[in-house]
C-alpha atoms as a PDB file:
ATOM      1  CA  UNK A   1       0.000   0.000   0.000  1.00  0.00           C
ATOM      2  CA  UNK A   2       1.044   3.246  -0.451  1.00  0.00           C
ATOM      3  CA  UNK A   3       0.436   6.949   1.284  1.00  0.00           C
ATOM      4  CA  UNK A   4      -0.342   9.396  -1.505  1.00  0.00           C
ATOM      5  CA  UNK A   5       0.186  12.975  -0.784  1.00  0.00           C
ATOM      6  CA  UNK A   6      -0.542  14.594  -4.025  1.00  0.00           C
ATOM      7  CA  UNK A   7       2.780  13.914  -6.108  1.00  0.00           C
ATOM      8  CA  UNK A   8       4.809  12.514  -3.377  1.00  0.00           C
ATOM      9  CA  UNK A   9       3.983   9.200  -2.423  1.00  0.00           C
ATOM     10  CA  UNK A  10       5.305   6.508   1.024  1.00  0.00           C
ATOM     11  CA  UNK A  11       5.580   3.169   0.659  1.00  0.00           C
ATOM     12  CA  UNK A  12       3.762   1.174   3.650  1.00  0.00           C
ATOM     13  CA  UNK A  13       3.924  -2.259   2.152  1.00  0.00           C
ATOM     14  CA  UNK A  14       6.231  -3.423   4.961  1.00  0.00           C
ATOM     15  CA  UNK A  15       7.113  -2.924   7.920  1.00  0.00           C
ATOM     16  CA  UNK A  16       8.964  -0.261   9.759  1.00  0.00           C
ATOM     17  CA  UNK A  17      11.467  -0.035  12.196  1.00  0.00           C
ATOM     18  CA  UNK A  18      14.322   1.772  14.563  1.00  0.00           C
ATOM     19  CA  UNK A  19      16.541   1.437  17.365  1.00  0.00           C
ATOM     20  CA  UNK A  20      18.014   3.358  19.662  1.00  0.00           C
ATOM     21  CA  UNK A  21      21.997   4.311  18.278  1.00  0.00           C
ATOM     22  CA  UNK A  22      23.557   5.049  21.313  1.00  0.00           C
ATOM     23  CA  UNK A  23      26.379   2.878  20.633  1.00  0.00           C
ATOM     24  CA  UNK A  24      26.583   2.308  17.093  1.00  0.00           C
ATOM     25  CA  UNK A  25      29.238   4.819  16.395  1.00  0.00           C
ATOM     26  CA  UNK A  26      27.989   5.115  13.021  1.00  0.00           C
ATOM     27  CA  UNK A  27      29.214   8.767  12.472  1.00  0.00           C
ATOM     28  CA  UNK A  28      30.141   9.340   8.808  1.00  0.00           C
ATOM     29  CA  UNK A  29      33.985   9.101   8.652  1.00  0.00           C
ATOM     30  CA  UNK A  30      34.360   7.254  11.352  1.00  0.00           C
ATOM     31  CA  UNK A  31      34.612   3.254  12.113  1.00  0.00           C
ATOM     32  CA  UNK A  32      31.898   1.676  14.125  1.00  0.00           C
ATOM     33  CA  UNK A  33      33.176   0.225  17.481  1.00  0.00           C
ATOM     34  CA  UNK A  34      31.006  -2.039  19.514  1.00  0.00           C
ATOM     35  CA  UNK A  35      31.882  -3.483  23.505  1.00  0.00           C
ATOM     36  CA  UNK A  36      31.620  -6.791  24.120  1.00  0.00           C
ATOM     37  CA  UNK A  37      28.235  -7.917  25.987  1.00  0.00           C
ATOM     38  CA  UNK A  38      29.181  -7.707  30.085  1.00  0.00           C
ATOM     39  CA  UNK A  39      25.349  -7.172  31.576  1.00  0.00           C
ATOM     40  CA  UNK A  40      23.603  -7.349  34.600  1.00  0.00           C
ATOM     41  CA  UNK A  41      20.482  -8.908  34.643  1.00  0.00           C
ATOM     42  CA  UNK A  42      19.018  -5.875  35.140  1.00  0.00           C
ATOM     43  CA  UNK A  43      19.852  -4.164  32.363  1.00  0.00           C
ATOM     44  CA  UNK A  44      17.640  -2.522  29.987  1.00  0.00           C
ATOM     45  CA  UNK A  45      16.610  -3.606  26.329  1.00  0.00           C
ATOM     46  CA  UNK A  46      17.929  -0.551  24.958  1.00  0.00           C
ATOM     47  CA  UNK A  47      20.804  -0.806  26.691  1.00  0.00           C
ATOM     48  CA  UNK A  48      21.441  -4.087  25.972  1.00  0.00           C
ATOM     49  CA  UNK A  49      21.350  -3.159  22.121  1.00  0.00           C
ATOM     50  CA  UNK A  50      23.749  -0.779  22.796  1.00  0.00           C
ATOM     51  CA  UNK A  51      26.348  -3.583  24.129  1.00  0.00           C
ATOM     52  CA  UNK A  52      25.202  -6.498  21.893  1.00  0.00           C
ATOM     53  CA  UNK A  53      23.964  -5.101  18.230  1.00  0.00           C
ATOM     54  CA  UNK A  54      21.386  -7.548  18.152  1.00  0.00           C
ATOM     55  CA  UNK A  55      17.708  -6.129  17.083  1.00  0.00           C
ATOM     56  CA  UNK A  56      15.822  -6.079  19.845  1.00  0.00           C
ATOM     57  CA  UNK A  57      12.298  -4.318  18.378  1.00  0.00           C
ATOM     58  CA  UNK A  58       9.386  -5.122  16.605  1.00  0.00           C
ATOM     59  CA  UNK A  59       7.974  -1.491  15.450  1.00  0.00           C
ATOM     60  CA  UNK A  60       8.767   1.011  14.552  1.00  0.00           C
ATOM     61  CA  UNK A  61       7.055   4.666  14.660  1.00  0.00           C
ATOM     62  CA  UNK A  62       7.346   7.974  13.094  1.00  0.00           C
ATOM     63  CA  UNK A  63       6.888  11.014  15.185  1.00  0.00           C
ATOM     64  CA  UNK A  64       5.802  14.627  14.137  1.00  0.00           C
ATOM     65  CA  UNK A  65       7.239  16.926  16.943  1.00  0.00           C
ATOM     66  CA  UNK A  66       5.334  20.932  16.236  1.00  0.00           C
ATOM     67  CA  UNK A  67       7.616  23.472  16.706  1.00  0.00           C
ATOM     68  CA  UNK A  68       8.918  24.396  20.850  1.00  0.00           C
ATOM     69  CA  UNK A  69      11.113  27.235  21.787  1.00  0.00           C
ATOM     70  CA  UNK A  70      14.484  25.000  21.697  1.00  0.00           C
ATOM     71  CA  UNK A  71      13.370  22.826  18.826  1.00  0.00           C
ATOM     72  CA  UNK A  72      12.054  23.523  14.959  1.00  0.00           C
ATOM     73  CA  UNK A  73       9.464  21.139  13.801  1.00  0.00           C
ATOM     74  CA  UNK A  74      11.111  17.968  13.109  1.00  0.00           C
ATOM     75  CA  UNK A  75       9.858  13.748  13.265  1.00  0.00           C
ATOM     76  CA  UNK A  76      11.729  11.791  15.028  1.00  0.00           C
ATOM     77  CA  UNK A  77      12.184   8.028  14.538  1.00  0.00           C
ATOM     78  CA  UNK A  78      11.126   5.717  17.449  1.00  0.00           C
ATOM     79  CA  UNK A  79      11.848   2.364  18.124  1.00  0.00           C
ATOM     80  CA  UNK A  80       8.607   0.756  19.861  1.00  0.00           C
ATOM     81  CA  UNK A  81       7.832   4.555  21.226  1.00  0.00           C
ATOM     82  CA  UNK A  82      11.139   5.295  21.663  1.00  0.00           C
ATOM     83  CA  UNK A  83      13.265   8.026  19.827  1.00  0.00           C
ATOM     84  CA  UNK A  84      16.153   7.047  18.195  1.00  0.00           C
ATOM     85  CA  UNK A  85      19.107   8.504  19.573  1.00  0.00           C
ATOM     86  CA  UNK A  86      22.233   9.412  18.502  1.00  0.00           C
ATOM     87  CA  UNK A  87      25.967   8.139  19.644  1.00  0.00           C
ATOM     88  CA  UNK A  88      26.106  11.401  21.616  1.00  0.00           C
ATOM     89  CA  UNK A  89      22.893  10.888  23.185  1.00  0.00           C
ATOM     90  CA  UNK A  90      21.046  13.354  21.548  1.00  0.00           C
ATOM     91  CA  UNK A  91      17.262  12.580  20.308  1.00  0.00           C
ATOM     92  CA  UNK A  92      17.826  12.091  16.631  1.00  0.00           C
ATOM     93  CA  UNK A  93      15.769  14.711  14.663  1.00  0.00           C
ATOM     94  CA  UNK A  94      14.845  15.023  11.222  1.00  0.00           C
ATOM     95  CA  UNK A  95      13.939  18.364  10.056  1.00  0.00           C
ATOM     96  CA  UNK A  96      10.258  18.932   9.552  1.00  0.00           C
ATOM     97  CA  UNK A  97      10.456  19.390   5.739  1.00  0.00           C
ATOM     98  CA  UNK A  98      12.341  16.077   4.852  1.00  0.00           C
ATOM     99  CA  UNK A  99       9.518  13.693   5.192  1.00  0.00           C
ATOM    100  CA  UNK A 100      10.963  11.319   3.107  1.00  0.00           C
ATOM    101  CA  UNK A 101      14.021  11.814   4.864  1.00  0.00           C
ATOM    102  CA  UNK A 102      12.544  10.647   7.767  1.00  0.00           C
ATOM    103  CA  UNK A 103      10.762   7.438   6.579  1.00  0.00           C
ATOM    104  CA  UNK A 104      13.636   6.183   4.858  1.00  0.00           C
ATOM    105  CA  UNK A 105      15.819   6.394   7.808  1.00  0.00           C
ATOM    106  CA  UNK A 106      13.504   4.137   9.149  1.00  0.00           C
ATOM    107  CA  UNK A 107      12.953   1.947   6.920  1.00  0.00           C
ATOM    108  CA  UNK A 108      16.984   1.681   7.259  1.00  0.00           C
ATOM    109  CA  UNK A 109      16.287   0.147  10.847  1.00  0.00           C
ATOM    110  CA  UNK A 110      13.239  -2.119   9.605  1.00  0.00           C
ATOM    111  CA  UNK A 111      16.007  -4.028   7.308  1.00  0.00           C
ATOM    112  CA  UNK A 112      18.074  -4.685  10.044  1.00  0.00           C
ATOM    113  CA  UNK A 113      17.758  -8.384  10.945  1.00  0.00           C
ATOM    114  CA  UNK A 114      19.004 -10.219  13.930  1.00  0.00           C
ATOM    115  CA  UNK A 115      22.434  -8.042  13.991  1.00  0.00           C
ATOM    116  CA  UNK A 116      22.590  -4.087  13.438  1.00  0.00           C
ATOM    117  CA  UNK A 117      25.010  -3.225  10.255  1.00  0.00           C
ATOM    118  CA  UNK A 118      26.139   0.158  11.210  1.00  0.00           C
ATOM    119  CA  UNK A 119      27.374   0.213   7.411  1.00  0.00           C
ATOM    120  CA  UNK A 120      23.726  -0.221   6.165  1.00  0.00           C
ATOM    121  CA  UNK A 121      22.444   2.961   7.852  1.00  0.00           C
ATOM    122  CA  UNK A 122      23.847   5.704   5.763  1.00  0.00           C
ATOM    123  CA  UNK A 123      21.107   8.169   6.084  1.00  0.00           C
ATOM    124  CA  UNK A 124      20.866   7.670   9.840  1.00  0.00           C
ATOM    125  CA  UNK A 125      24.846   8.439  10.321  1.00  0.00           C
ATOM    126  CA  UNK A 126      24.302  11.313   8.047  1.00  0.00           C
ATOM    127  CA  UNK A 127      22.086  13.409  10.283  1.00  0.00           C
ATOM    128  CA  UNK A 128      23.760  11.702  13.542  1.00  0.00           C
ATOM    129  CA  UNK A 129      26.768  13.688  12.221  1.00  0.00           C
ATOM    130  CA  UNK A 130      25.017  16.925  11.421  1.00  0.00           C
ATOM    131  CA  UNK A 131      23.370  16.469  15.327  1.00  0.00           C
ATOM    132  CA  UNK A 132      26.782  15.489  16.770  1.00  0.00           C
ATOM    133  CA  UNK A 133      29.188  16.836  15.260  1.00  0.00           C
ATOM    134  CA  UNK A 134      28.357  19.831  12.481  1.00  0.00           C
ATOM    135  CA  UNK A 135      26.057  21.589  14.740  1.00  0.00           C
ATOM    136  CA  UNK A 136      29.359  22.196  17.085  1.00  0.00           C
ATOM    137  CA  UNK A 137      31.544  25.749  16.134  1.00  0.00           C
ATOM    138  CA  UNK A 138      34.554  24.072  16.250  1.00  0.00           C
ATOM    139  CA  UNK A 139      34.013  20.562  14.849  1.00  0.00           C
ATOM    140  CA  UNK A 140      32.029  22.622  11.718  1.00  0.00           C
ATOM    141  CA  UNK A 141      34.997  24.963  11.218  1.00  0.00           C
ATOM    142  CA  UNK A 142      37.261  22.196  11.190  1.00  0.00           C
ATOM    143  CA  UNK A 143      35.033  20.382   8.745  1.00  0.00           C
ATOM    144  CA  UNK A 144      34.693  23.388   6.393  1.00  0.00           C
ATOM    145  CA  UNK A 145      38.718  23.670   6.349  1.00  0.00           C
ATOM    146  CA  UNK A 146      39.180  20.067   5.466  1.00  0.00           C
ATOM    147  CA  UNK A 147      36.515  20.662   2.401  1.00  0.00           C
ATOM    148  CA  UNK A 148      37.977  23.534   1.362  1.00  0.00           C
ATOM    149  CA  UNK A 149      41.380  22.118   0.809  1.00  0.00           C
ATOM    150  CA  UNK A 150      39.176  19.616  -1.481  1.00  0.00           C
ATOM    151  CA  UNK A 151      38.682  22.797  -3.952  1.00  0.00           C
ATOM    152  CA  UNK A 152      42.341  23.002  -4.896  1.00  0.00           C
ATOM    153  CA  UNK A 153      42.435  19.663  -5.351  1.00  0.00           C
ATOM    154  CA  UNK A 154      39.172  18.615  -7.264  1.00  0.00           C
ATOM    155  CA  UNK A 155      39.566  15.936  -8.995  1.00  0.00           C
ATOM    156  CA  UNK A 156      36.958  17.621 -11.663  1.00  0.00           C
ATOM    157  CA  UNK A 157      40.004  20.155 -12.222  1.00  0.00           C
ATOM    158  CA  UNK A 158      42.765  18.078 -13.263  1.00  0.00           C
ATOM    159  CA  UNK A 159      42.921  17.162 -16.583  1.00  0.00           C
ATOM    160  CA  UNK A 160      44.656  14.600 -18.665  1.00  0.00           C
ATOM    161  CA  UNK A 161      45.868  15.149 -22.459  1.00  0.00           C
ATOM    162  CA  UNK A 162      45.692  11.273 -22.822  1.00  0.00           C
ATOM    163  CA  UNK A 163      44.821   8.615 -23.500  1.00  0.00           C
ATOM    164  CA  UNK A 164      42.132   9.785 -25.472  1.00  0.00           C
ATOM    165  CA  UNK A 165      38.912   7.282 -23.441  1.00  0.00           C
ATOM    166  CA  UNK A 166      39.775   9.824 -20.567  1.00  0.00           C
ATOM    167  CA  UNK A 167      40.276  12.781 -22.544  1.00  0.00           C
ATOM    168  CA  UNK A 168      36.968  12.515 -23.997  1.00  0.00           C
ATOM    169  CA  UNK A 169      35.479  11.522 -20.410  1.00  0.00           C
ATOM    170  CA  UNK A 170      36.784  14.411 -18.966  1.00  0.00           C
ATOM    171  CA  UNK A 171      34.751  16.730 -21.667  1.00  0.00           C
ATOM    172  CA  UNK A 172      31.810  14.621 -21.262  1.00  0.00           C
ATOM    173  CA  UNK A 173      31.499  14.182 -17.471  1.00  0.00           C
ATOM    174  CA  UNK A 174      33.673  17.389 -15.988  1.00  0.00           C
ATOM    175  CA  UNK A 175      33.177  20.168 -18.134  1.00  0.00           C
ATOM    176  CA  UNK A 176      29.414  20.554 -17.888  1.00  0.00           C
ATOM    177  CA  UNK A 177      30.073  20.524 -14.165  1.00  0.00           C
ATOM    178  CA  UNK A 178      32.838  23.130 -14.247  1.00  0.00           C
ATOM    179  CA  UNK A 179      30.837  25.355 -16.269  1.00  0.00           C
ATOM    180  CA  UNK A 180      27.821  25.110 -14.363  1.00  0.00           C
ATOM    181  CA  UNK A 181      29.642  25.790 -11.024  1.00  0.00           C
ATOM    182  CA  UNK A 182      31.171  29.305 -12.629  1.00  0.00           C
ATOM    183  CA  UNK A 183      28.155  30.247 -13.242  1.00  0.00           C
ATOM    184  CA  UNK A 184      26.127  29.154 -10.459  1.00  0.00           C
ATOM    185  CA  UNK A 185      28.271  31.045  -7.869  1.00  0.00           C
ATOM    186  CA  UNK A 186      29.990  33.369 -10.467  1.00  0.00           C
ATOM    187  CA  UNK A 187      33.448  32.495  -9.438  1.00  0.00           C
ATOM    188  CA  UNK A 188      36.498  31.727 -12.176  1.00  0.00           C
ATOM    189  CA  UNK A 189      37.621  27.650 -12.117  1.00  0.00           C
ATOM    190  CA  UNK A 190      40.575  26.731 -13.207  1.00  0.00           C
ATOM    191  CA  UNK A 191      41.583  23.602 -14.400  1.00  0.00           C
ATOM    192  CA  UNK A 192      45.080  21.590 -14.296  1.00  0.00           C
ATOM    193  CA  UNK A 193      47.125  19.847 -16.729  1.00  0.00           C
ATOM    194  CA  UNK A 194      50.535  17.939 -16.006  1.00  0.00           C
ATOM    195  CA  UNK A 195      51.210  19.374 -12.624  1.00  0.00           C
ATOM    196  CA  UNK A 196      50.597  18.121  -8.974  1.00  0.00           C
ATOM    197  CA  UNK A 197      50.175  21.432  -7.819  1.00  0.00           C
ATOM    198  CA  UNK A 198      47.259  23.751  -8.412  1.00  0.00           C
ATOM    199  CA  UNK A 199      45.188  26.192  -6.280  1.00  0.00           C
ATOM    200  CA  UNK A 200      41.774  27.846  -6.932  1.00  0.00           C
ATOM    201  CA  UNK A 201      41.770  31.803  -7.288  1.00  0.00           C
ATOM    202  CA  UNK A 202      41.099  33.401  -3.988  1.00  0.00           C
ATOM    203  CA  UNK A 203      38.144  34.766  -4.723  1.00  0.00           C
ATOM    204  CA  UNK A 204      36.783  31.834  -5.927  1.00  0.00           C
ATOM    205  CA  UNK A 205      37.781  29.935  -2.494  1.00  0.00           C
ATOM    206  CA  UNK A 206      35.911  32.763  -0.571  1.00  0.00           C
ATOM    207  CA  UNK A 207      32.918  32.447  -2.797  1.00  0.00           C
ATOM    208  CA  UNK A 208      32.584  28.515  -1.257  1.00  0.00           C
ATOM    209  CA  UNK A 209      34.149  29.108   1.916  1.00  0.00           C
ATOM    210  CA  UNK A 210      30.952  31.587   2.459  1.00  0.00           C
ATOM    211  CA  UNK A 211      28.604  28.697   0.753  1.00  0.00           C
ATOM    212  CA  UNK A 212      29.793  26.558   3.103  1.00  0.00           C
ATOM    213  CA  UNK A 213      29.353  28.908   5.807  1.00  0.00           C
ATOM    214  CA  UNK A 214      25.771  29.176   4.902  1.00  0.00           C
ATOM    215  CA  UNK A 215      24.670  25.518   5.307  1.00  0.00           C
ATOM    216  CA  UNK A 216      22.496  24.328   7.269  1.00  0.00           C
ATOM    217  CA  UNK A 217      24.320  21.679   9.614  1.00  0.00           C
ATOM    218  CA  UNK A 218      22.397  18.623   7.619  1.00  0.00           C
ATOM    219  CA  UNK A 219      23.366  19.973   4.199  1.00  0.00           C
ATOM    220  CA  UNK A 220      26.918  20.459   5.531  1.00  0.00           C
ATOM    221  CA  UNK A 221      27.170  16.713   6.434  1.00  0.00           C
ATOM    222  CA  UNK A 222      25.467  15.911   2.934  1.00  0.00           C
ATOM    223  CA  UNK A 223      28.085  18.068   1.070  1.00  0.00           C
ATOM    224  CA  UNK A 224      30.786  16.403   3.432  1.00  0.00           C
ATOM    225  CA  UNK A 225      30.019  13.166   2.580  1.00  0.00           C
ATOM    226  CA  UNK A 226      29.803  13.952  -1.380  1.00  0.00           C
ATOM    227  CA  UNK A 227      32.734  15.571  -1.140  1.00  0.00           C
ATOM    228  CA  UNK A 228      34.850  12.774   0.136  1.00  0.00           C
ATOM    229  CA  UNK A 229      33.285  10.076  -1.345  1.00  0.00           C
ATOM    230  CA  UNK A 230      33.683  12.273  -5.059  1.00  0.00           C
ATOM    231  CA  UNK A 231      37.348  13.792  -4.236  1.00  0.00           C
ATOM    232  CA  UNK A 232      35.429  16.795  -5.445  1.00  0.00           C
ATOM    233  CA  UNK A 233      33.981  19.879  -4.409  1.00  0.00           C
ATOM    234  CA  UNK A 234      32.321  20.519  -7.851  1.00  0.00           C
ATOM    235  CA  UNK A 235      30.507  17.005  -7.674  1.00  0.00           C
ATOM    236  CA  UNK A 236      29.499  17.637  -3.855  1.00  0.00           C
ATOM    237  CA  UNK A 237      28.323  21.027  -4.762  1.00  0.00           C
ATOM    238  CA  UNK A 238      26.071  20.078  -7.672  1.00  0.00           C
ATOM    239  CA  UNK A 239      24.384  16.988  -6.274  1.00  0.00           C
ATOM    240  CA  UNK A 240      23.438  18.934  -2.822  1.00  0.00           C
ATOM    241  CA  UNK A 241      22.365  21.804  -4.839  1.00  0.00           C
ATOM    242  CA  UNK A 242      20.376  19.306  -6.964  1.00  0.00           C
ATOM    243  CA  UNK A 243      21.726  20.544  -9.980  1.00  0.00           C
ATOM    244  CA  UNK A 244      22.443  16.433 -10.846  1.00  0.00           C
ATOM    245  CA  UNK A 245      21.563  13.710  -9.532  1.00  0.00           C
ATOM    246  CA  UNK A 246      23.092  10.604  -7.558  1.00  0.00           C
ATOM    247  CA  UNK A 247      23.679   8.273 -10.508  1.00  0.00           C
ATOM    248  CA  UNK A 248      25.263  11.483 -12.859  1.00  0.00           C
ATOM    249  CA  UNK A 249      27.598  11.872  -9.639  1.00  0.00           C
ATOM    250  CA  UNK A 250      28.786   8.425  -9.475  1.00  0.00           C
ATOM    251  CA  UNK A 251      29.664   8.882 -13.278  1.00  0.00           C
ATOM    252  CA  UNK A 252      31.610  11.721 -13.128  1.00  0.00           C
ATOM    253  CA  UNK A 253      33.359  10.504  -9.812  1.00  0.00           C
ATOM    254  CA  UNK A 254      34.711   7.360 -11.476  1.00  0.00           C
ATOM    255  CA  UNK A 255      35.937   8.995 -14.569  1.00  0.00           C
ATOM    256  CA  UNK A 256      39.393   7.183 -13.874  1.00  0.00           C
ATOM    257  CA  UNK A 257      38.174   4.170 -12.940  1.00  0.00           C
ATOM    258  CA  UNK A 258      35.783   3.892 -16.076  1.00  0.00           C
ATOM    259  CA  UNK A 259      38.425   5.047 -18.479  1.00  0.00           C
ATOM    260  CA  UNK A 260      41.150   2.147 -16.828  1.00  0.00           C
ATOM    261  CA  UNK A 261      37.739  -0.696 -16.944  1.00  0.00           C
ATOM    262  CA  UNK A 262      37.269   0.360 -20.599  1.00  0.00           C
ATOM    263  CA  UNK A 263      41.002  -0.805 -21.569  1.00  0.00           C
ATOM    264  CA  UNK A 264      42.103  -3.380 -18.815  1.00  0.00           C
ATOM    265  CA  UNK A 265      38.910  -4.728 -18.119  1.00  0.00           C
ATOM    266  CA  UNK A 266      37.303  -5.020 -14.857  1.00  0.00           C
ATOM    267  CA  UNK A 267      38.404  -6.514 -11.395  1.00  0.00           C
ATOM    268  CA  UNK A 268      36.309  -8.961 -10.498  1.00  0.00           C
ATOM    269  CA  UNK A 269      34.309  -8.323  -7.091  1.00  0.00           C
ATOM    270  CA  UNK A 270      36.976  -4.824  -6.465  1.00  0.00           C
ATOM    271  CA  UNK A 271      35.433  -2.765  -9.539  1.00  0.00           C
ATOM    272  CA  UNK A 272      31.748  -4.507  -8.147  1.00  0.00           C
ATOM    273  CA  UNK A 273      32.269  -3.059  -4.782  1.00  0.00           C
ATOM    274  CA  UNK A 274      33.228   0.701  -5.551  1.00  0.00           C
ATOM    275  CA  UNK A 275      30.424   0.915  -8.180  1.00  0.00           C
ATOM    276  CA  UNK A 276      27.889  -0.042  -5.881  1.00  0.00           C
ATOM    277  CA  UNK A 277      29.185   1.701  -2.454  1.00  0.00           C
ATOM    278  CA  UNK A 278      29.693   4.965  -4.664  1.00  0.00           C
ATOM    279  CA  UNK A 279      26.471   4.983  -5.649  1.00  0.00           C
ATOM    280  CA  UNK A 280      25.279   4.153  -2.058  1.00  0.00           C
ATOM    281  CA  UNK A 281      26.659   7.144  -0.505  1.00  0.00           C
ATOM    282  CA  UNK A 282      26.167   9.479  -3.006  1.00  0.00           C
ATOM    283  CA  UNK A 283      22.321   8.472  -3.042  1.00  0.00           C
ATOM    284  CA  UNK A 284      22.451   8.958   0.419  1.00  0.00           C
ATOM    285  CA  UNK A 285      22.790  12.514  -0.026  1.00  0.00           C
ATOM    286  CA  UNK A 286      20.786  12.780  -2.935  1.00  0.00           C
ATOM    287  CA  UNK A 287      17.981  11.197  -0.918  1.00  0.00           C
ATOM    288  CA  UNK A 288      18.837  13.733   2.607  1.00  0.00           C
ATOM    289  CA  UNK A 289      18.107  16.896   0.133  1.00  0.00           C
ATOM    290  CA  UNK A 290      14.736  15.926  -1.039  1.00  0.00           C
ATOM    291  CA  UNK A 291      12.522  18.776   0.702  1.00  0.00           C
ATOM    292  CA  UNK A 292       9.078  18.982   0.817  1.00  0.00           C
ATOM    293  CA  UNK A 293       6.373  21.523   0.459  1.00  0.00           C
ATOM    294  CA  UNK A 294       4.608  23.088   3.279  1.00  0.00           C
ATOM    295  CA  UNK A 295       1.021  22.062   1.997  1.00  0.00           C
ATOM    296  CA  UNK A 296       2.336  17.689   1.552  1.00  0.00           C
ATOM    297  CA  UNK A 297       4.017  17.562   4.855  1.00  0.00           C
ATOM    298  CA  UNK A 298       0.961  18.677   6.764  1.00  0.00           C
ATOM    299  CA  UNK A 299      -1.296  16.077   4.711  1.00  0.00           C
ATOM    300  CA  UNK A 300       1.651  13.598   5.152  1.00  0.00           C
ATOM    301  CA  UNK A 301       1.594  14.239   9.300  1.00  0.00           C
ATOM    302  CA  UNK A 302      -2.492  14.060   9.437  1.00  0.00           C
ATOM    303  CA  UNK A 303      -1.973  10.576   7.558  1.00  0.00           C
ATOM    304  CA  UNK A 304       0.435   9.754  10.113  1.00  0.00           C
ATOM    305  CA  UNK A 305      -1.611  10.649  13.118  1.00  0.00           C
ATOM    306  CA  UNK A 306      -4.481   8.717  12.249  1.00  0.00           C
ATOM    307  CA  UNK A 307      -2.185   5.939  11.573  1.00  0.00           C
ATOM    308  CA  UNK A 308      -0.661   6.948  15.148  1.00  0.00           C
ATOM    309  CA  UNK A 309       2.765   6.708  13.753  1.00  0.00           C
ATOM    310  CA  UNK A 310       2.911   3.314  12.358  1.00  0.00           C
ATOM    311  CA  UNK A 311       3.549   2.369   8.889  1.00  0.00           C
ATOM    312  CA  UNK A 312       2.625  -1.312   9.229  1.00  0.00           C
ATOM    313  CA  UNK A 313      -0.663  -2.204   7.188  1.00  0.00           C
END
């Protein structure tokens, strides 16, 4: 079955789920690290996901939280009533505008079987970062420093004379993306040939230093994680500013890799891998910049109250 909300439309056709994060370390960047099980009998069954990984829950529930003087309207994702948290502690909170957001974070949870794969919850370490770490001064600043140093060394920006596959790859996958980009935030973009070092005009490194400066703590982590899974600004700036999508990303991120397939041939299971983790990530953020209007997310939470937050037909 499915939720209609004028053009924007939920599965419900199976179940949902969550669980509570608190140890799943999932932050984007970073490895997960779990404790081995050493319990008292008294211990909760939260807690005791925390320790073990195992899924403990049944249901799960999506919650539509109006706006309060410390918090903007946002849903949160519960696990048998109760919010998903993230490895800081804090109540993890999607913004009130990313329905879809929301609902496929949970459905993230709902394919969890017996054990939790902290690598199969990509959306839910996305805004766990933006929560935990992006929304803190100095953890952002250090972040937009990092990204910035990405800039001078786009990958979208150094060009190859040959062989001629890559040449022509290059025209077809990075040009279109450095022209856009100059004139999107009217900055000059200079590309390399035959050297290892190259640096962006000033101006134009202010121009996305202030972009960056701009973003929202979610789209930060969004561009962040395009960004190093692309090696490129230009890529992480055009998919969060939905100027391409997820799949057109992937494309003009493996450039190198599709040029050396085309005339070695393919590594069996390696070449699988990267194609399909790319893709994975990158949709990820495609998928966390989907916002919704005004007038579908308040038919979308009236559905969801009479439904009293559960997705299960």
């Amino acid at each position: 079955m499915w939720l209609s909300m004028g053009s924007m439309r939920l599965r419900t056709c199976m179940p949902w789920a969550s669980v509570r994060l608190g140890a799943v370390r999932a932050l984007h960047g970073s490895p997960a690290h779990f404790e081995k099980p050493k319990l008292p009998p008294s211990v909760s069954e939260a807690k005791r996901t925390e320790k073990t990984m195992k899924r403990f829950w049944k249901d799960v529930f999506l919650a539509y939280e109006e706006a309060s003087m410390s918090n903007d309207e946002h849903f949160q994702i519960q696990l048998d009533k109760r919010s998903v948290r993230t490895p800081g502690g804090a109540v993890l909170r999607v913004p009130g505008d990313r329905p879809l957001l929301a609902c496929l974070i949970a459905q993230e949870w709902d394919e969890q079987s017996q054990v939790v794969k902290p690598h199969s919850l990509p959306l839910t370490s996305l805004v766990a970062r933006a929560i935990d770490g992006l929304s803190q001064d100095a953890t952002r600043e250090e972040a937009e420093s990092l990204l910035l140093r990405y800039f001078d060394t786009d990958a979208v920006c150094y060009h190859e004379t040959k062989p001629a596959k890559l040449v022509q790859m290059q025209e077809e996958r990075w040009a279109p993306l450095i022209e856009w980009a100059k004139t999107y935030f009217q900055i000059p973009i200079v590309p390399a040939q035959g050297t290892l070092l190259h640096a962006q005009a000033p101006e134009a490194r202010d121009k996305i230093a202030r972009v960056m400066a701009g973003m929202e703590p979610l789209d930060l982590a969004a561009l962040e994680r395009a960004v190093m899974t692309s090696k490129s600004m230009i890529i992480g700036m055009a998919l969060v500013h939905r100027h391409i999508e997820a799949e057109q990303a992937a494309l003009a991120a493996e450039v190198e890799t599709a040029t050396q397939a085309s005339m070695w041939g393919a590594i069996d299971d390696s070449h699988d891998v990267d194609h399909a983790e790319l893709r994975r990530q990158l949709a990820s953020v495609a998928c966390a910049q989907v916002i919704t209007e005004p007038e579908l997310v308040e038919r979308f939470v009236k559905v969801l109250r009479e439904r009293k937050g559960a997705f299960r037909t």
